[in-house]
Protein backbone atom coordinates (compact mmCIF):
# COMPACT_ATOMS: atom_id res chain seq x y z
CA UNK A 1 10.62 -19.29 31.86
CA UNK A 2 9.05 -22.55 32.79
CA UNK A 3 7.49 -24.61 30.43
CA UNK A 4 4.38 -24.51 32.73
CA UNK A 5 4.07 -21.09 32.95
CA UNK A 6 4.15 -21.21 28.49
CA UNK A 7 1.57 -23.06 28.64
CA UNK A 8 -0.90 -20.57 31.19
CA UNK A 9 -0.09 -17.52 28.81
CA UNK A 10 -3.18 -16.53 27.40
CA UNK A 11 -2.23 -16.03 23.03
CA UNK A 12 -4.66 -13.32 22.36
CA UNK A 13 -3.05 -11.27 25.54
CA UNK A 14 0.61 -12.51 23.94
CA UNK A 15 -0.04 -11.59 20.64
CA UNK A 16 -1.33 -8.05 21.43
CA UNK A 17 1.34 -7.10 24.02
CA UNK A 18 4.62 -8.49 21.94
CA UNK A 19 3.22 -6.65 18.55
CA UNK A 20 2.74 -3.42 20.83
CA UNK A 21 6.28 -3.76 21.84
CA UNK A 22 7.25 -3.98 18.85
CA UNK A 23 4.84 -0.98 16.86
CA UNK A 24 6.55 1.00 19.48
CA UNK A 25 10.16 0.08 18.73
CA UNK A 26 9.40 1.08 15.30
CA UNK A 27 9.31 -2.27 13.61
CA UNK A 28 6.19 -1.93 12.21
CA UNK A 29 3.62 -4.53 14.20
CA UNK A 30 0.10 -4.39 12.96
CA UNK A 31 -3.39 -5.15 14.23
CA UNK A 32 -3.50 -7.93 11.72
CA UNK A 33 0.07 -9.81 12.88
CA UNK A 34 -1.39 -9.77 16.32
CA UNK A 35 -4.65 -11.35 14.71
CA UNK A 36 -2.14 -14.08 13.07
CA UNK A 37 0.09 -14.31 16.16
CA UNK A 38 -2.97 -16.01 18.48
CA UNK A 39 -4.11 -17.92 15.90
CA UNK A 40 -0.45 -19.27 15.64
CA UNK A 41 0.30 -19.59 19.19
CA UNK A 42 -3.17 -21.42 19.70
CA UNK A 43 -2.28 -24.51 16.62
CA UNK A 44 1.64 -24.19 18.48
CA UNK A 45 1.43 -23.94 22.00
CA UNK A 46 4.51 -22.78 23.06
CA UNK A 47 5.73 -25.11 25.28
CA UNK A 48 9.54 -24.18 25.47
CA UNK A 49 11.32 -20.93 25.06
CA UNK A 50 12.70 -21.13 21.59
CA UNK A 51 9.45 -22.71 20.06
CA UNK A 52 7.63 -19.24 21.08
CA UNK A 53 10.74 -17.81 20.01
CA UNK A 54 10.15 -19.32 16.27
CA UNK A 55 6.53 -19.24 16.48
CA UNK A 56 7.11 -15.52 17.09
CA UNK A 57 9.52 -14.58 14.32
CA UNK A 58 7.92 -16.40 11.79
CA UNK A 59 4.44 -14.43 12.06
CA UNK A 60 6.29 -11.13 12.98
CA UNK A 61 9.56 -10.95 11.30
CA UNK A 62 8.84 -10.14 7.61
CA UNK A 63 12.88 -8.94 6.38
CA UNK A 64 16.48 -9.45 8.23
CA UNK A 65 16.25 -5.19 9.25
CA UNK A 66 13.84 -6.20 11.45
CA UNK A 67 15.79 -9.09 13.11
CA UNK A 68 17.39 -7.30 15.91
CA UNK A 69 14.58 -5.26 16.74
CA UNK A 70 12.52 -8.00 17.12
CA UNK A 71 15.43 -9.91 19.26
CA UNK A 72 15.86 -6.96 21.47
CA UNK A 73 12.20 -6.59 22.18
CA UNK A 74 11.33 -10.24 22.68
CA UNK A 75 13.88 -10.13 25.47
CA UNK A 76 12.51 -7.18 27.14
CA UNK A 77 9.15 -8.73 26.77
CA UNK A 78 10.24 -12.00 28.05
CA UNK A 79 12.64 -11.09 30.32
CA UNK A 80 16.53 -12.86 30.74
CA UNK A 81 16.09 -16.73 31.52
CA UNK A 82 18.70 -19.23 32.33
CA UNK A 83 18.69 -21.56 28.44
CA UNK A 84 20.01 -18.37 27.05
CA UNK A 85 22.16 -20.17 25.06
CA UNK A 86 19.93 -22.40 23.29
CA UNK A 87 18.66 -19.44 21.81
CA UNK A 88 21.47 -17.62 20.94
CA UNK A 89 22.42 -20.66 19.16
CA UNK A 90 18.52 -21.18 17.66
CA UNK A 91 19.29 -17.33 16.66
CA UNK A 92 22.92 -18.58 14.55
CA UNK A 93 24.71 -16.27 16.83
CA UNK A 94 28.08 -17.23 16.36
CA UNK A 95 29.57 -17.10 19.86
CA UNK A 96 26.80 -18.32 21.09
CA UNK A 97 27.57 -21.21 23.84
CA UNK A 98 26.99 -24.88 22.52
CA UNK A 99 23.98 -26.41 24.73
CA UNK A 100 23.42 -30.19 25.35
CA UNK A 101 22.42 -31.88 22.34
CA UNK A 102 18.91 -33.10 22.39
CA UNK A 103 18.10 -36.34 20.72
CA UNK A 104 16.07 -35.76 16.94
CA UNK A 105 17.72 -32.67 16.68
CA UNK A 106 20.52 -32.07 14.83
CA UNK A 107 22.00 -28.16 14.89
CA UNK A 108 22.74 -26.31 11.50
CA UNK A 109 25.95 -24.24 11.09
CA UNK A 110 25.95 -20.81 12.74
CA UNK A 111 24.45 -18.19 10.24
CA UNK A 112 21.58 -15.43 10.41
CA UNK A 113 18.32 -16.56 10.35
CA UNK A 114 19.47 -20.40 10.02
CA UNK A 115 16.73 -22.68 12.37
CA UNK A 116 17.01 -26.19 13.87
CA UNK A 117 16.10 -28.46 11.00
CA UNK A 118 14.36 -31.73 12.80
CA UNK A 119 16.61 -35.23 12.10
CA UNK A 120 14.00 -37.35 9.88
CA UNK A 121 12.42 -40.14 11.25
CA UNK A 122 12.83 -44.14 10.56
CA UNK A 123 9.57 -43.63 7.77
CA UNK A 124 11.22 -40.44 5.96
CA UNK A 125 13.94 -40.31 3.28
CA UNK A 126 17.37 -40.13 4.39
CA UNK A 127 18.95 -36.59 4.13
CA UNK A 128 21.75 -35.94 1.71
CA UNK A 129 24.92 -36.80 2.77
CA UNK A 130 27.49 -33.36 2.77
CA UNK A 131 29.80 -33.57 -0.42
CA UNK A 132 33.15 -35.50 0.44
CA UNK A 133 35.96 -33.75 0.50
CA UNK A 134 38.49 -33.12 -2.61
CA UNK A 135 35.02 -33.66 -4.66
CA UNK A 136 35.29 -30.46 -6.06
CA UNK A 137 31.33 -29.36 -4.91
CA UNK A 138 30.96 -27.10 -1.83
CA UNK A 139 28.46 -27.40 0.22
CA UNK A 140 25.74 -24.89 1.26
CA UNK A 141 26.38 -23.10 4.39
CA UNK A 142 23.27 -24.44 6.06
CA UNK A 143 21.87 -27.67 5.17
CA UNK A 144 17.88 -26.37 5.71
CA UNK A 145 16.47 -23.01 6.04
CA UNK A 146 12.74 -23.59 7.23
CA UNK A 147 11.79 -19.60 8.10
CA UNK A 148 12.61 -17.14 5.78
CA UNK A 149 10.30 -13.81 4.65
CA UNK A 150 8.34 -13.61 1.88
CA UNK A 151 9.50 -11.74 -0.79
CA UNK A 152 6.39 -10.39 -1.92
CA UNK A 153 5.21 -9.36 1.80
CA UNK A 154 9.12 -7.19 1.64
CA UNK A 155 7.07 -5.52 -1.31
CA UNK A 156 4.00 -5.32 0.53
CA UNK A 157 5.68 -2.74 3.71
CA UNK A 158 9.26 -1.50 1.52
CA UNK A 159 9.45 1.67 0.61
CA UNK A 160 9.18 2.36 -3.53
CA UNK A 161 12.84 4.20 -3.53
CA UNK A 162 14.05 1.18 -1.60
CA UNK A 163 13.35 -1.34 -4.41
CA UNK A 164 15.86 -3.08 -6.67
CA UNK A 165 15.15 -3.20 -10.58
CA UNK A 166 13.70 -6.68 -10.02
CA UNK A 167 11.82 -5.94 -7.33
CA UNK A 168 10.57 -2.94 -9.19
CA UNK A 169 9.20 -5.18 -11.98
CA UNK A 170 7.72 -7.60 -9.25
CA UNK A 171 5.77 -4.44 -7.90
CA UNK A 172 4.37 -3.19 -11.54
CA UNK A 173 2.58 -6.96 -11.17
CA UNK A 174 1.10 -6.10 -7.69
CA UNK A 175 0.18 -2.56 -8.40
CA UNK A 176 -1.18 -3.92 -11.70
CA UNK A 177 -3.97 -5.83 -9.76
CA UNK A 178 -5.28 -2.54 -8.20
CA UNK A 179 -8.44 -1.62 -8.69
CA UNK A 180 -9.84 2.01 -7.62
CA UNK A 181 -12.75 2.83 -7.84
CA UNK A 182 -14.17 6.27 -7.29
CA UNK A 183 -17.04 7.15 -5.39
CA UNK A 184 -20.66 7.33 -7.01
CA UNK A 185 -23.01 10.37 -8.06
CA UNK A 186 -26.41 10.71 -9.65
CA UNK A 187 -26.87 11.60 -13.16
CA UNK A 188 -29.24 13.74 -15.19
CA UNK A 189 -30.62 11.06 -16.59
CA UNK A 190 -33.02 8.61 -15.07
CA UNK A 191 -34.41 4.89 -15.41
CA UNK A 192 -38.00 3.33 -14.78
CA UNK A 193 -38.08 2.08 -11.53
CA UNK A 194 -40.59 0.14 -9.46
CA UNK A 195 -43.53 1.99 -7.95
CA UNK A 196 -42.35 2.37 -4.49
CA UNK A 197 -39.49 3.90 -5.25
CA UNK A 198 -38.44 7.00 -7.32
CA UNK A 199 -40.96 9.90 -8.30
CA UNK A 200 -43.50 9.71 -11.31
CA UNK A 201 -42.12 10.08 -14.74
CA UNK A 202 -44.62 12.37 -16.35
CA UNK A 203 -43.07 11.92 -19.78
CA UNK A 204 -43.22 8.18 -19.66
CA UNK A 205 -46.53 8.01 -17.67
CA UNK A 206 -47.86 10.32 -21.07
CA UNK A 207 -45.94 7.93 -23.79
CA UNK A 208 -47.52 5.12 -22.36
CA UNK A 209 -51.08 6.73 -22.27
CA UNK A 210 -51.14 7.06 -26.25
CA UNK A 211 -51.48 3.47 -26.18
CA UNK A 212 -54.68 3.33 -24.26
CA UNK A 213 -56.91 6.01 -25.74
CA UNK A 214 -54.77 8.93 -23.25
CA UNK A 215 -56.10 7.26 -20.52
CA UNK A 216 -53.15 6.96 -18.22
CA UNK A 217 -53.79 3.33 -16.83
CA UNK A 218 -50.22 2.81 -16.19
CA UNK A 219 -48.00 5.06 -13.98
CA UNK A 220 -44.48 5.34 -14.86
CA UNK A 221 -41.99 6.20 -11.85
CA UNK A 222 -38.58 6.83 -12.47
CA UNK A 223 -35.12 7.44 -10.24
CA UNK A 224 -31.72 9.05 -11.73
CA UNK A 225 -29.20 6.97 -12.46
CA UNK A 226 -26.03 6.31 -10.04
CA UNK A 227 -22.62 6.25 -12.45
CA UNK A 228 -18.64 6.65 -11.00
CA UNK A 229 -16.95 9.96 -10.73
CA UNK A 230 -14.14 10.75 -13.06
CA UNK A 231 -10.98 9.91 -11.59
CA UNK A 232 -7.73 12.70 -12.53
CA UNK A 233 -4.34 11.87 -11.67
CA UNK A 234 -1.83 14.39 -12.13
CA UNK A 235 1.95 12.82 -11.10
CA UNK A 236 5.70 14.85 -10.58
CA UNK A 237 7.65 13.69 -12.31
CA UNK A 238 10.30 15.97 -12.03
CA UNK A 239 13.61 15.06 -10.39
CA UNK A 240 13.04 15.15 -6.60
CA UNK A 241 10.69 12.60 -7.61
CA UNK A 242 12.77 10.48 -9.46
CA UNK A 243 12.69 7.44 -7.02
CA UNK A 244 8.71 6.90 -7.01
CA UNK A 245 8.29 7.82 -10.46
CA UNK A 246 7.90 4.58 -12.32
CA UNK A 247 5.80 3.05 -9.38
CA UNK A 248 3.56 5.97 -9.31
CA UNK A 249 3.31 5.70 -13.09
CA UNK A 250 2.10 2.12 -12.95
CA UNK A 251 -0.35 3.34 -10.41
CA UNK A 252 -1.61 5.44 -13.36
CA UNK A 253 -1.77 2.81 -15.46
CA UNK A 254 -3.69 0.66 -13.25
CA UNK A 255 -6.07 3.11 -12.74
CA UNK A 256 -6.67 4.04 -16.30
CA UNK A 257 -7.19 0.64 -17.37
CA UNK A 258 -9.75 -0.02 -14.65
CA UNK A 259 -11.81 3.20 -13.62
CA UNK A 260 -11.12 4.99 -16.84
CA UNK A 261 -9.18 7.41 -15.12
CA UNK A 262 -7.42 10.67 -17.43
CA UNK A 263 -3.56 10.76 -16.25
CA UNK A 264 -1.34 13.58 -16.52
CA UNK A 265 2.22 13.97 -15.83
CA UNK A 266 4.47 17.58 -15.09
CA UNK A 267 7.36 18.96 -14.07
CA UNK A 268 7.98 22.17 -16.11
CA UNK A 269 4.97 21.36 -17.99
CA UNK A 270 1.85 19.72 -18.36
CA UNK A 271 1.68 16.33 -20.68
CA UNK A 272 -1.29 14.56 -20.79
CA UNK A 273 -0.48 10.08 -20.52
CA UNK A 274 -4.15 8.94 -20.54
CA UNK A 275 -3.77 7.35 -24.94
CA UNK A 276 -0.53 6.28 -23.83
CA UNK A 277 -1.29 4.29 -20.52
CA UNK A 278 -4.78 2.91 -22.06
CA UNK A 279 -2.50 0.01 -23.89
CA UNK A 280 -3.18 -3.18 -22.14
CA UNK A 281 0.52 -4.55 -21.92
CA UNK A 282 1.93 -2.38 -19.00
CA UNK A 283 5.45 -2.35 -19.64
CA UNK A 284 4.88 -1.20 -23.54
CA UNK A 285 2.31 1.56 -21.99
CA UNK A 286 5.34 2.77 -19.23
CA UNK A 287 7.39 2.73 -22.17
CA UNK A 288 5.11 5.01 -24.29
CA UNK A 289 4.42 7.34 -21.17
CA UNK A 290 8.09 7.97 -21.16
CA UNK A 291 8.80 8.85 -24.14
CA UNK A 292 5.63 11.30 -24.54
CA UNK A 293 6.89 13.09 -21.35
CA UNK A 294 10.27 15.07 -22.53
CA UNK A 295 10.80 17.17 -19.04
CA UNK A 296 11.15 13.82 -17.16
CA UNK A 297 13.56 14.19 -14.27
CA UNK A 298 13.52 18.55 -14.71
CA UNK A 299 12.33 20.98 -12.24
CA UNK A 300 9.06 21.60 -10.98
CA UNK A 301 6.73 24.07 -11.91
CA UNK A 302 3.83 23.64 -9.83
CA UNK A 303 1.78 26.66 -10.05
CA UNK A 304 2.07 26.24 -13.91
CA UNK A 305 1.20 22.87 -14.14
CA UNK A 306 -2.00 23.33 -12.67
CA UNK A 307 -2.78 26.17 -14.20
CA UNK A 308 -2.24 24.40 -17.58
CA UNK A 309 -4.24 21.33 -16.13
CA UNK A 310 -7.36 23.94 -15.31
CA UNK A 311 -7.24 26.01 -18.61
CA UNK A 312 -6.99 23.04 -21.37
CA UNK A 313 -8.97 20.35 -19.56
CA UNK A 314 -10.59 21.35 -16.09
CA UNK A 315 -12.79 24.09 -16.59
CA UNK A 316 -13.98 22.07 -20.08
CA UNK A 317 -15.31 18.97 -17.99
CA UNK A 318 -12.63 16.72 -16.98
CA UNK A 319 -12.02 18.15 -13.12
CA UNK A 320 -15.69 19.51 -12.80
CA UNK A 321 -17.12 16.74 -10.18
CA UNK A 322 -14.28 14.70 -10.00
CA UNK A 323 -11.58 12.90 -7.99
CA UNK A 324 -8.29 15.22 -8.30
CA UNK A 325 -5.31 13.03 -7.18
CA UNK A 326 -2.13 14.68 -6.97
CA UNK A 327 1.24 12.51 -6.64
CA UNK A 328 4.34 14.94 -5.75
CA UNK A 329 6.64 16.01 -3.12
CA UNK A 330 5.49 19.73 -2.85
CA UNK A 331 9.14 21.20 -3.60
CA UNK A 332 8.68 23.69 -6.50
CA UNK A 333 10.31 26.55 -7.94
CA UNK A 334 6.83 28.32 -7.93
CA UNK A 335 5.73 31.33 -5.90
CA UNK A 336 3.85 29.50 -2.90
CA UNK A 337 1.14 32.18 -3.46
CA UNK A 338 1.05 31.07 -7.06
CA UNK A 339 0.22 27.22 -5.96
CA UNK A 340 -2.35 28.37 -3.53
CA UNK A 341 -3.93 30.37 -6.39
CA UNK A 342 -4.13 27.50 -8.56
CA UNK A 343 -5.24 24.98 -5.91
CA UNK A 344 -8.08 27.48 -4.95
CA UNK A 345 -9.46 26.95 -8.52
CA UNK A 346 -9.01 23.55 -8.91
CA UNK A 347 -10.91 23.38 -5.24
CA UNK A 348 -13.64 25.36 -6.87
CA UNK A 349 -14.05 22.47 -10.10
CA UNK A 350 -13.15 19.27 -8.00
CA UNK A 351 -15.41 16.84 -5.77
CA UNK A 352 -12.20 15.71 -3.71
CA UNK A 353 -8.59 16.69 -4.08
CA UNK A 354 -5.93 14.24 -2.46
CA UNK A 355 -2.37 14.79 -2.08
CA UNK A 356 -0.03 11.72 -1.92
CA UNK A 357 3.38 12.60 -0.54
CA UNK A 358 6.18 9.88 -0.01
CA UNK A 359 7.98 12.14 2.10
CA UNK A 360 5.15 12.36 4.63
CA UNK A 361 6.43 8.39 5.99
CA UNK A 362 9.43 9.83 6.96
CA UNK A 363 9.80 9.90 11.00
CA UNK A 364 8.91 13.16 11.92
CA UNK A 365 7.83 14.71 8.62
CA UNK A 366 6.60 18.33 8.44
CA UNK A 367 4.82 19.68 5.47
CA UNK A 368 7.36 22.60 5.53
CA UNK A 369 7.80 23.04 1.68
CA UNK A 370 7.00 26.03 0.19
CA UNK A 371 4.39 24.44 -2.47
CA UNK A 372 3.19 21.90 -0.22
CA UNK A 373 2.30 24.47 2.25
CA UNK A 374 -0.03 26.60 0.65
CA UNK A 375 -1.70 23.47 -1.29
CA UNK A 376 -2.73 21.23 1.98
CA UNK A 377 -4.93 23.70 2.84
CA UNK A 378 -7.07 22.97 -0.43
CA UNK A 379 -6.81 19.14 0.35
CA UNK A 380 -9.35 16.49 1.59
CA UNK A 381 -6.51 13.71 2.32
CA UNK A 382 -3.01 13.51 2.70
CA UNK A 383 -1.42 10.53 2.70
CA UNK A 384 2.23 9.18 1.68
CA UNK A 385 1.56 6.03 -0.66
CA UNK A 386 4.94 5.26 -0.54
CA UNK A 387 4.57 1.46 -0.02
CA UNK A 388 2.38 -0.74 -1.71
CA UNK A 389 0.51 -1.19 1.74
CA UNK A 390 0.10 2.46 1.75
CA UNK A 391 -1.57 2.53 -1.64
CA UNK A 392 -4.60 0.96 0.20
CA UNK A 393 -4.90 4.27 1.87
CA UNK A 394 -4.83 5.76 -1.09
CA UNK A 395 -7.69 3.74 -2.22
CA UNK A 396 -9.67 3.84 1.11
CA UNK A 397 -9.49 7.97 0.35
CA UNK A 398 -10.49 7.66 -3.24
CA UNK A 399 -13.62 5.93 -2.56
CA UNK A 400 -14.34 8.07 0.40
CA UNK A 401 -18.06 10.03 -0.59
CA UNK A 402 -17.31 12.94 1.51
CA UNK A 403 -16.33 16.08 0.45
CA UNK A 404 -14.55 18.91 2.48
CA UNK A 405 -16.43 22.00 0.41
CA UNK A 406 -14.41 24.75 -0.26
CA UNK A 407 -15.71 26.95 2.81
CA UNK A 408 -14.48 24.71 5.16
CA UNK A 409 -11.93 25.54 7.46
CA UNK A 410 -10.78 22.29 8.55
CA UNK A 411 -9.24 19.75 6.19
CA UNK A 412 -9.80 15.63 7.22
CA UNK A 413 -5.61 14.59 6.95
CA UNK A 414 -5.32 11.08 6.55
């Protein structure tokens, strides 16, 4: 492509059509990357090939999966041009054809995701010289990598299961910054409000009388008070859901610690976590949750788990009004008519149930499991939360005011 005709292509029209491309070869383009893309190709106008190639992948490309999805589309997008080899090289392929060297540049040694490091100028420190040989220090395969992904953002879209142990503790930091809140209600009780608004408090209007002879001079008004829902978390920990356990546990924690929530775990029973994830250090709190749970990693028991959940603590208060929020995979050794018995009840105590499902990201997901079945019909949302990204769905749903009502037909699936 000429470098006249990069200059005449409109960013915003760029942005959206590449991230398009590239939502629908599965590598997971946004609204928002298309947002940073124009804003990037409008401070770097790309003026040759490879710098809208680099421009490109830096706002787009956020692991090295997503490397040869994002090659294959940009050259459908953009079409086979004649400089293919500068860009085979710019991509570190390794047979890629040398091109003329251009003066300023100086080429780093073929690798994946290596880039053309600039040659410093007159004014800027000299670059290292490479270690001389027989020195007994090896040099680094490439002597400057200048576009690499941000580990956190690989947090951000990767999976929970996917995670290493270090990652894992680099998530319980994100997740720990959560804050849900759950959606508002009026209370009993009231508060003296101005005039215009509320209705007249005949009780306070009649206090305030006694101090002028019963004459009521001055008219009380009053409104109810607006306080959160109570937020319930009940999470499987059983051993299909052995890979999102300790992330979903966190999310307890977080959510204890700043809406107050009660947290229960099951699997073949019920064990209430709320005492032990209330302890401000996370990692001791995990540690107690753990240990107060002795079916971790058993079988499920659906059915009984919420059975126990509505005899010992929802019909006494806790799930009467509330936000039910319900972290498991649906596979259970339970009757399915059993779980839809239970979920019935719960429907009849709770303001909003949600279901969060990991396996509902997977590509072509059905909700085909016996338990999972015959509870989404009792659900307001479903949505995976697999991903830290997804846990803001999770959130949106949890503040959501509407509720579905037990007589009606259609749930809202997120």
């Amino acid at each position: 492509m000429a470098e006249t005709a990069l200059r005449r292509l409109e960013p915003a029209e760029l942005a959206a059509a590449l991230v398009a491309a590239l939502h629908r070869a599965g590598a997971g383009g946004s609204p928002e990357r298309a947002v940073w893309l124009a804003q990037a190709l409008r401070l770097v106008p790309p003026t040759t090939r490879a710098s809208l190639y680099w421009t490109c992948r830096i706002v787009l490309v956020s692991g090295k999966d997503q490397l040869p999805v994002f090659d294959a589309v940009f050259a459908a997008v953009f079409g086979e041009y004649d400089d293919d080899a500068e860009l085979m090289g710019a991509r570190g392929e390794k047979n890629a054809p040398q091109p003329a060297q251009r003066p300023g540049i100086r080429r780093t040694p073929a690798g994946e995701g290596a880039a053309p490091a600039v040659q410093p100028g007159p004014a800027a420190p000299p670059a290292p010289a490479p270690p001389a040989a027989g020195s007994g220090v090896e040099g680094p395969d490439r002597e400057a990598i200048l576009l690499t992904a941000s580990a956190e953002e690989r947090l951000h879209t990767t999976s929970f299961a996917e995670l290493t142990e270090d990652e894992q503790a680099q998530l319980r930091l994100l997740i720990g910054r959560l804050r849900l809140a759950a959606p508002v209600r009026q209370s009993r009780r009231t508060r003296p409000t101005a005039r215009t608004a509320g209705r007249l408090d005949l009780r306070r209007t009649a206090r305030a009388a006694r101090r002028t002879g019963s004459d009521p001079v001055r008219l009380v008004f009053a409104r109810r008070r607006r306080q959160p829902r109570r937020l319930v978390m009940l999470c499987d920990v059983s051993g299909s859901m052995e890979a999102f356990t300790r992330a979903y546990l966190t999310v307890l924690q977080a959510a204890v610690a700043s809406a107050k929530a009660e947290a229960f775990v099951f699997a073949t029973r019920l064990t209430r976590l709320t005492r032990q994830l209330a302890m401000h250090d996370p990692d001791q709190a995990l540690a107690r949750a753990a240990a107060g749970a002795e079916d971790w990693s058993g079988g499920t028991r659906l059915a009984d788990g919420l059975r126990s959940f509505i005899d010992a603590h929802g019909r006494r208060g806790t799930a009467r009004g509330a936000v039910v929020v319900i972290f498991s995979d649906g596979w259970a050794q339970d009757d399915p008519a059993d779980v839809a018995a239970q979920m019935a009840r719960l429907r009849r105590l709770a303001f909003r149930i949600i279901w969060v499902n990991p396996r509902k990201a997977a590509p072509g997901y059905q909700p085909l499991a016996g338990g999972m079945a015959a509870a989404l019909p009792f659900c307001d949302a479903f949505v995976s939360g697999h991903s830290y990204d997804a846990l803001a769905e999770l959130a949106s749903a949890i503040r959501s005011g509407a509720a579905a009502g037990p007589a009606t037909a259609t749930r809202r699936i997120l």
